[in-house]
Protein backbone atom coordinates (compact mmCIF):
# COMPACT_ATOMS: atom_id res chain seq x y z
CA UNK A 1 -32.26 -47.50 -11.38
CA UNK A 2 -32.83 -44.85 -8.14
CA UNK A 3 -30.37 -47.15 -6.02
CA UNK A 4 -27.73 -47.33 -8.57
CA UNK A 5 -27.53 -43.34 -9.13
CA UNK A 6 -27.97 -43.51 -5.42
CA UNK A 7 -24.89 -45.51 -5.15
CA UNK A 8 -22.63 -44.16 -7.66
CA UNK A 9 -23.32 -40.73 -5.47
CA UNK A 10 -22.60 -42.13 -2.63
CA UNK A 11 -19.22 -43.40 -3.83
CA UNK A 12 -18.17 -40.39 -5.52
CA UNK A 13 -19.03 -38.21 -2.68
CA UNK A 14 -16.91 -40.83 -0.78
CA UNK A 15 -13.52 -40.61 -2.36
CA UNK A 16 -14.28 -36.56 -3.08
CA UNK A 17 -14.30 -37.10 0.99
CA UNK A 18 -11.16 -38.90 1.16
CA UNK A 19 -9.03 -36.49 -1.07
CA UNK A 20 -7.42 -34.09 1.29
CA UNK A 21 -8.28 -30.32 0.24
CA UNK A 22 -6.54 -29.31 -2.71
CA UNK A 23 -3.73 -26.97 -2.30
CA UNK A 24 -2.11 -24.35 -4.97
CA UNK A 25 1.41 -25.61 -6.05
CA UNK A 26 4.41 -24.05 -4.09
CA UNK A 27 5.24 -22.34 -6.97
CA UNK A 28 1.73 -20.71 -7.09
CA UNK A 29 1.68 -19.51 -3.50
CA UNK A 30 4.70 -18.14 -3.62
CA UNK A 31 4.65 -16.01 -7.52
CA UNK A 32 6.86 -13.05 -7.63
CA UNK A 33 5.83 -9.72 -8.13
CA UNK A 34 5.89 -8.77 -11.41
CA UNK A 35 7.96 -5.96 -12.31
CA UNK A 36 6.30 -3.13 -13.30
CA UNK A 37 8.71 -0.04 -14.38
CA UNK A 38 11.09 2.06 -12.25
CA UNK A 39 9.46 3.87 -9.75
CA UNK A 40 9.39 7.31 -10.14
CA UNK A 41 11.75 9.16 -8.42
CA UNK A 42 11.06 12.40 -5.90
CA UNK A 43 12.37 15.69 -3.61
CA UNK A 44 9.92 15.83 -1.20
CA UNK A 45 9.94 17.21 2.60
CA UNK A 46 9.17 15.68 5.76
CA UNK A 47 6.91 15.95 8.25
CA UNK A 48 10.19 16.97 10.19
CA UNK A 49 11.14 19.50 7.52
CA UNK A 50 13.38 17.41 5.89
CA UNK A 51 14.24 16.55 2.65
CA UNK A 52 13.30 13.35 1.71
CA UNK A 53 14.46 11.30 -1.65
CA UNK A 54 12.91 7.67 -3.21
CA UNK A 55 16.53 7.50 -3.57
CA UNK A 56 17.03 7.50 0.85
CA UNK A 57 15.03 4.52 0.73
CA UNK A 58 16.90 2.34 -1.47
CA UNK A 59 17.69 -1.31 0.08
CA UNK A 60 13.92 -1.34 1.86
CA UNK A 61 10.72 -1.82 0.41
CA UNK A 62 8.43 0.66 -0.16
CA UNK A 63 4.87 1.53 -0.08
CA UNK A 64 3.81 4.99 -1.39
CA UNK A 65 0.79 5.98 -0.80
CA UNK A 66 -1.61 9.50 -1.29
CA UNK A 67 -3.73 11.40 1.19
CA UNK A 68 -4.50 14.62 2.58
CA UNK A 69 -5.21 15.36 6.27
CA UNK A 70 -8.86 16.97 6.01
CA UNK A 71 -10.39 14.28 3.96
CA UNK A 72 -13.23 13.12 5.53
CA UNK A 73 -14.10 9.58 3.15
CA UNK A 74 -11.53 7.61 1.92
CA UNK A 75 -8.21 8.74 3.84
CA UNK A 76 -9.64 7.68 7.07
CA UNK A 77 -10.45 4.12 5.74
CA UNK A 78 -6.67 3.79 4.01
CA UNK A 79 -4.11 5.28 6.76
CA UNK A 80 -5.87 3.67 9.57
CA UNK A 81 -5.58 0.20 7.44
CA UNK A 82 -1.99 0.78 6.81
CA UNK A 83 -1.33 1.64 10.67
CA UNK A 84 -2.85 -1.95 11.44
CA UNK A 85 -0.54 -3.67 8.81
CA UNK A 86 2.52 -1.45 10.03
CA UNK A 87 2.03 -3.33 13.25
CA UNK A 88 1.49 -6.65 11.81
CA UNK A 89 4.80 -6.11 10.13
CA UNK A 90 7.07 -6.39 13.61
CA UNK A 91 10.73 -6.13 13.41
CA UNK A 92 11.07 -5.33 10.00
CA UNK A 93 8.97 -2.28 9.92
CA UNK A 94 10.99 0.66 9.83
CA UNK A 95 14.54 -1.50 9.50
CA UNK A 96 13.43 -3.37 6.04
CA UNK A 97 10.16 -1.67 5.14
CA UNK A 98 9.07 2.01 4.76
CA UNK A 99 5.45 3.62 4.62
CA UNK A 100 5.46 6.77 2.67
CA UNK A 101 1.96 8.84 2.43
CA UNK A 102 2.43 12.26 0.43
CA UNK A 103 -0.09 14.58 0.52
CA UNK A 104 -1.70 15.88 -2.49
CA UNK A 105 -2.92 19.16 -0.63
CA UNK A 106 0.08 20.60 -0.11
CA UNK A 107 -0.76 24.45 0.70
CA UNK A 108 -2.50 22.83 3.65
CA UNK A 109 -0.50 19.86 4.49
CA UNK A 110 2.18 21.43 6.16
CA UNK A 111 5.34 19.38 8.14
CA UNK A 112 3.54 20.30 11.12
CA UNK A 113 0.23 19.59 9.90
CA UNK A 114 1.01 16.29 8.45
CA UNK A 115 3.27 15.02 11.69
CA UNK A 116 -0.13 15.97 13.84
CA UNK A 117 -1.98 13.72 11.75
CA UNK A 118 0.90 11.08 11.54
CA UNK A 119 0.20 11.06 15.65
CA UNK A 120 -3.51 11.26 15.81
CA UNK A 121 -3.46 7.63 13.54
CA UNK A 122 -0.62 5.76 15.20
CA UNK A 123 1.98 5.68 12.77
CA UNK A 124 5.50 4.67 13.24
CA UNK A 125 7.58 7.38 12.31
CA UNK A 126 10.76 5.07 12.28
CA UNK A 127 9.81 3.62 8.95
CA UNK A 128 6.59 6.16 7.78
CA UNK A 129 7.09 9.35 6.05
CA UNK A 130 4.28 11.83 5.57
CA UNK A 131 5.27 13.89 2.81
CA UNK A 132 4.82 17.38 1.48
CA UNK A 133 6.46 19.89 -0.65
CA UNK A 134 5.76 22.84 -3.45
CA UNK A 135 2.43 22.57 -4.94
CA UNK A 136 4.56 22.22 -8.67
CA UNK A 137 6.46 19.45 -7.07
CA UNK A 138 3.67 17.82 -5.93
CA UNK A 139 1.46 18.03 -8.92
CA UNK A 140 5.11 16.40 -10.62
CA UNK A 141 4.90 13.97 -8.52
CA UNK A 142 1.12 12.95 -8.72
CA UNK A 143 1.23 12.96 -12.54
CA UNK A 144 4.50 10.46 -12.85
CA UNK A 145 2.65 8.05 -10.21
CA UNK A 146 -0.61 8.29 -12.41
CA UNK A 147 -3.01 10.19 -9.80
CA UNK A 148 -5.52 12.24 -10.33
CA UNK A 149 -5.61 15.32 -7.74
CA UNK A 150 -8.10 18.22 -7.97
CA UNK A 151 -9.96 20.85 -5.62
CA UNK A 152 -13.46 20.73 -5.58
CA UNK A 153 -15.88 23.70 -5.15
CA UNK A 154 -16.84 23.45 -1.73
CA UNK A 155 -12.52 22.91 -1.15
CA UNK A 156 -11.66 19.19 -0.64
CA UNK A 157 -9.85 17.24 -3.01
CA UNK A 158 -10.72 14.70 -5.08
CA UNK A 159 -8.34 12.48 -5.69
CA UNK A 160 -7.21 8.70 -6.83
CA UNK A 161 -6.35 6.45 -4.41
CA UNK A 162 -3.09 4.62 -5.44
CA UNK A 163 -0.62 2.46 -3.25
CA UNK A 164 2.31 1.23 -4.99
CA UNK A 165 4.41 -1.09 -3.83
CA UNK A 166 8.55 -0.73 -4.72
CA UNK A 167 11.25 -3.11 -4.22
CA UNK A 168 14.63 -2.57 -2.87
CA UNK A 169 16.23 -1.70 -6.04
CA UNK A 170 13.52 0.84 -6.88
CA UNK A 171 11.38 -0.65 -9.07
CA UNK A 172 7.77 -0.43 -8.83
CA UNK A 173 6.37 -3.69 -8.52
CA UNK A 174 2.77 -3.65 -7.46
CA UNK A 175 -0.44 -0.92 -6.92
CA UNK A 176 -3.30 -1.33 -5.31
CA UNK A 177 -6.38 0.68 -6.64
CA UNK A 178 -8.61 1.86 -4.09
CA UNK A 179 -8.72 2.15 -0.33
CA UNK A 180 -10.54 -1.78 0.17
CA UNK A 181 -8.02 -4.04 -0.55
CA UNK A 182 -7.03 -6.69 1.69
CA UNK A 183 -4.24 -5.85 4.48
CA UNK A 184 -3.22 -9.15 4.47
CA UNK A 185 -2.18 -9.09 0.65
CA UNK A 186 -0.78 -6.07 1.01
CA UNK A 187 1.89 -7.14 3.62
CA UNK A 188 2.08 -10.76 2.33
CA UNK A 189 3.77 -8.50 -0.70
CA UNK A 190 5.75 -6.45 1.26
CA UNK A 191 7.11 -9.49 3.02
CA UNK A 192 7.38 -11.77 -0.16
CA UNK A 193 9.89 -8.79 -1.73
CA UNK A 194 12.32 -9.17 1.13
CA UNK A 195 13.15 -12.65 0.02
């Protein structure tokens, strides 16, 4: 009885052997995006001191992102992260895709400030926007992405960490919640919208 369980092991561990690996479908690798809602729109400025618009992005995808410059957890782990896919992204970083971080601590975050800390982690500024503006219009625009912003007694900021993805045409098609998601994903999206 031993040698025929014995057996019927061996032969099913045999053909299970002799199957090559089992792949997703095409059509599973490759899923669209969902579509989520229209991205919500902003008047920001610059790190150069210019205004800045969702709208002057149109026809490149988009990932918006939150930070402020003296945070000393989370922001560290998530701009550095987005520096290394910015460079993963080649040619069409800058020309077909856009970084935009905005800060949510805007009273300290100034142009200057922000393009010093731009520097300091390596980003492109061809195709990544740090962002500031009026603390109204930046509370306006924290609420309508869905973050959470407030100072804490000893003055940092807590705050959520949200990276949304947007397509060409504006609409918001992805977020990431967190500061640990994989890179890879993250520009495997990006790239899979310019199709």
């Amino acid at each position: 009885m031993r040698a025929a369980i014995a057996l019927i092991f061996v032969v099913l561990a045999s053909l299970m052997l002799a199957q090559p690996p089992h792949r997703a479908e095409p059509a599973a690798q490759e899923q669209e995006l969902p579509k989520i809602a229209p991205a919500p729109e902003f008047a920001l400025i610059s790190q150069d001191g210019a205004p800045v618009k969702l709208a002057d992005y149109r026809g490149k995808v988009v990932a918006v992102t939150f930070i402020f410059t003296l945070c000393a957890d989370t922001c560290p782990v998530l701009t550095p992260m987005m520096s290394f896919v910015q460079d993963q992204l080649g040619a069409d970083f800058g020309k077909k895709i856009h970084f935009v971080s905005i800060t949510v601590d805007p009273e300290r975050d100034t142009p200057e400030v922000l393009k010093e800390y731009a520097q300091v982690f390596g980003a492109n500024l061809s195709g990544w926007s740090f962002l500031t503006g009026t603390p109204d219009a930046i509370r306006d625009v924290t609420r309508r992405y869905g973050i959470f912003a407030a100072k804490t007694a000893n003055g940092s900021i807590d705050h959520t960490f949200l990276t949304s993805i947007i397509d060409q045409r504006g609409i918001l098609r992805v977020q990431y919640l967190g500061v640990r998601f994989d890179p890879e994903e993250f520009r495997r999206d990006l790239v899979s919208l310019l199709k």
